[in-house]
Protein backbone atom coordinates (compact mmCIF):
# COMPACT_ATOMS: atom_id res chain seq x y z
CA UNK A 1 0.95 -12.14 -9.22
CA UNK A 2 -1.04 -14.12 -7.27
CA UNK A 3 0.07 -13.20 -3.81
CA UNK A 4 -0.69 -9.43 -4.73
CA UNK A 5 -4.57 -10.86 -4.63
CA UNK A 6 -4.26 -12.71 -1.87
CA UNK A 7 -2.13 -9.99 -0.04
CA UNK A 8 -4.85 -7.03 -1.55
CA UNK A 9 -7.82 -9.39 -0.01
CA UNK A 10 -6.11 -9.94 3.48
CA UNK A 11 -6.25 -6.38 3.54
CA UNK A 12 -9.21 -5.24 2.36
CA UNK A 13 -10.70 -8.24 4.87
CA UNK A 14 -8.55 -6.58 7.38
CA UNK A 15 -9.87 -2.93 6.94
CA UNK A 16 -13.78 -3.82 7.21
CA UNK A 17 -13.21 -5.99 10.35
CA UNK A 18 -11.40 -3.12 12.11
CA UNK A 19 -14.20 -0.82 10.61
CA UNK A 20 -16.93 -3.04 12.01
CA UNK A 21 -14.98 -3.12 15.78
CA UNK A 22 -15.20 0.53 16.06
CA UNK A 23 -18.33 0.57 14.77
CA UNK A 24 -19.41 -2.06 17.54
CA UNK A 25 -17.15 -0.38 20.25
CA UNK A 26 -19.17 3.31 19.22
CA UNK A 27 -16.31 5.13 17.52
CA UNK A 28 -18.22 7.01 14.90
CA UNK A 29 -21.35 7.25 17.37
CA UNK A 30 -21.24 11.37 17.23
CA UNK A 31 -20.74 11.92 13.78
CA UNK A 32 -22.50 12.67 11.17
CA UNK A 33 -23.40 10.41 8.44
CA UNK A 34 -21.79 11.81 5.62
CA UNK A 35 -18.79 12.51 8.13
CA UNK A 36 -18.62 8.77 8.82
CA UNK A 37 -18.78 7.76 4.86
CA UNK A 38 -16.27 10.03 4.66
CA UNK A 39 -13.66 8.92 7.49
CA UNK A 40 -14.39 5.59 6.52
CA UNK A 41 -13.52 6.22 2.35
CA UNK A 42 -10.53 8.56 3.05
CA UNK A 43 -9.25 5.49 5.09
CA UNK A 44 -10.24 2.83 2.76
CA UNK A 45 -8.50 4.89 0.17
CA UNK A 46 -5.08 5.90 2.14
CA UNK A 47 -4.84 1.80 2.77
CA UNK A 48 -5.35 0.67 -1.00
CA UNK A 49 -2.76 3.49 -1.63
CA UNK A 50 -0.30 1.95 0.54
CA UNK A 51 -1.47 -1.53 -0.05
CA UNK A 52 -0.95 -0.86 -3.88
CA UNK A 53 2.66 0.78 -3.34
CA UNK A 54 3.86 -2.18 -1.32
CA UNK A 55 2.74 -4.62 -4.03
CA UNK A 56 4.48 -2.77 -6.87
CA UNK A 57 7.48 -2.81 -4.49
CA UNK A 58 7.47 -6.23 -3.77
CA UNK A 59 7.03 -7.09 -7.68
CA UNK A 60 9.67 -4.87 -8.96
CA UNK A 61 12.19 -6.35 -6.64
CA UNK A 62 10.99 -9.71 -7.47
CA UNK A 63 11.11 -9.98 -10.69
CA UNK A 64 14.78 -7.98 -11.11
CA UNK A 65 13.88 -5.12 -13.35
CA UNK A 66 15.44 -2.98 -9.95
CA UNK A 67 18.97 -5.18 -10.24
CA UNK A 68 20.24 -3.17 -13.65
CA UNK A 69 19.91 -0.09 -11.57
CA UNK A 70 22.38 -1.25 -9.04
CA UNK A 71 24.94 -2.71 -10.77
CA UNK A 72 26.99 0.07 -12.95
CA UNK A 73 29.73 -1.17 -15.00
CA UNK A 74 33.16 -0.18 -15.10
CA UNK A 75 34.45 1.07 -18.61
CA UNK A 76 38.03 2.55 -17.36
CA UNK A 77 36.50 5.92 -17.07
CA UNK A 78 35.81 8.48 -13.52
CA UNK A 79 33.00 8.75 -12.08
CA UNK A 80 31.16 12.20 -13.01
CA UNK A 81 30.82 15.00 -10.52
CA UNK A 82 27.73 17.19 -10.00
């Protein structure tokens, strides 16, 4: 668990550098200041979204909860039909 920490803080250290680049370069130089809070917390939240997903990927297949799923035992009878 503690590479999702590490992983979650490369990240988050990720996002504000990128955020402070296009701040330096101008990006958000014509909005508004609730427009930039905004951009900048719909993005923040879209990335721990995905950040969050990809963790509980990683960890499921990991620790092999996923490997039941994908192996089906054979007890002599067919397969159903839907």
């Amino acid at each position: 668990m503690r590479w999702v920490m590490i992983f979650s803080s490369v990240c988050v250290g990720l996002f504000i550098l990128a955020c402070g680049v296009m701040w330096g370069l101008g990006v958000f130089s014509g909005l508004g200041t609730k427009a930039v809070f905004a951009a900048l917390f719909g993005t923040f939240l879209a990335t721990a979204i995905g950040t969050a997903l990809m963790a509980l990927t990683s960890y499921s297949n990991r620790s092999g909860y996923d490997a039941s799923m994908n192996h089906v035992e054979d007890k002599g009878s067919a397969p159903k039909t839907f």
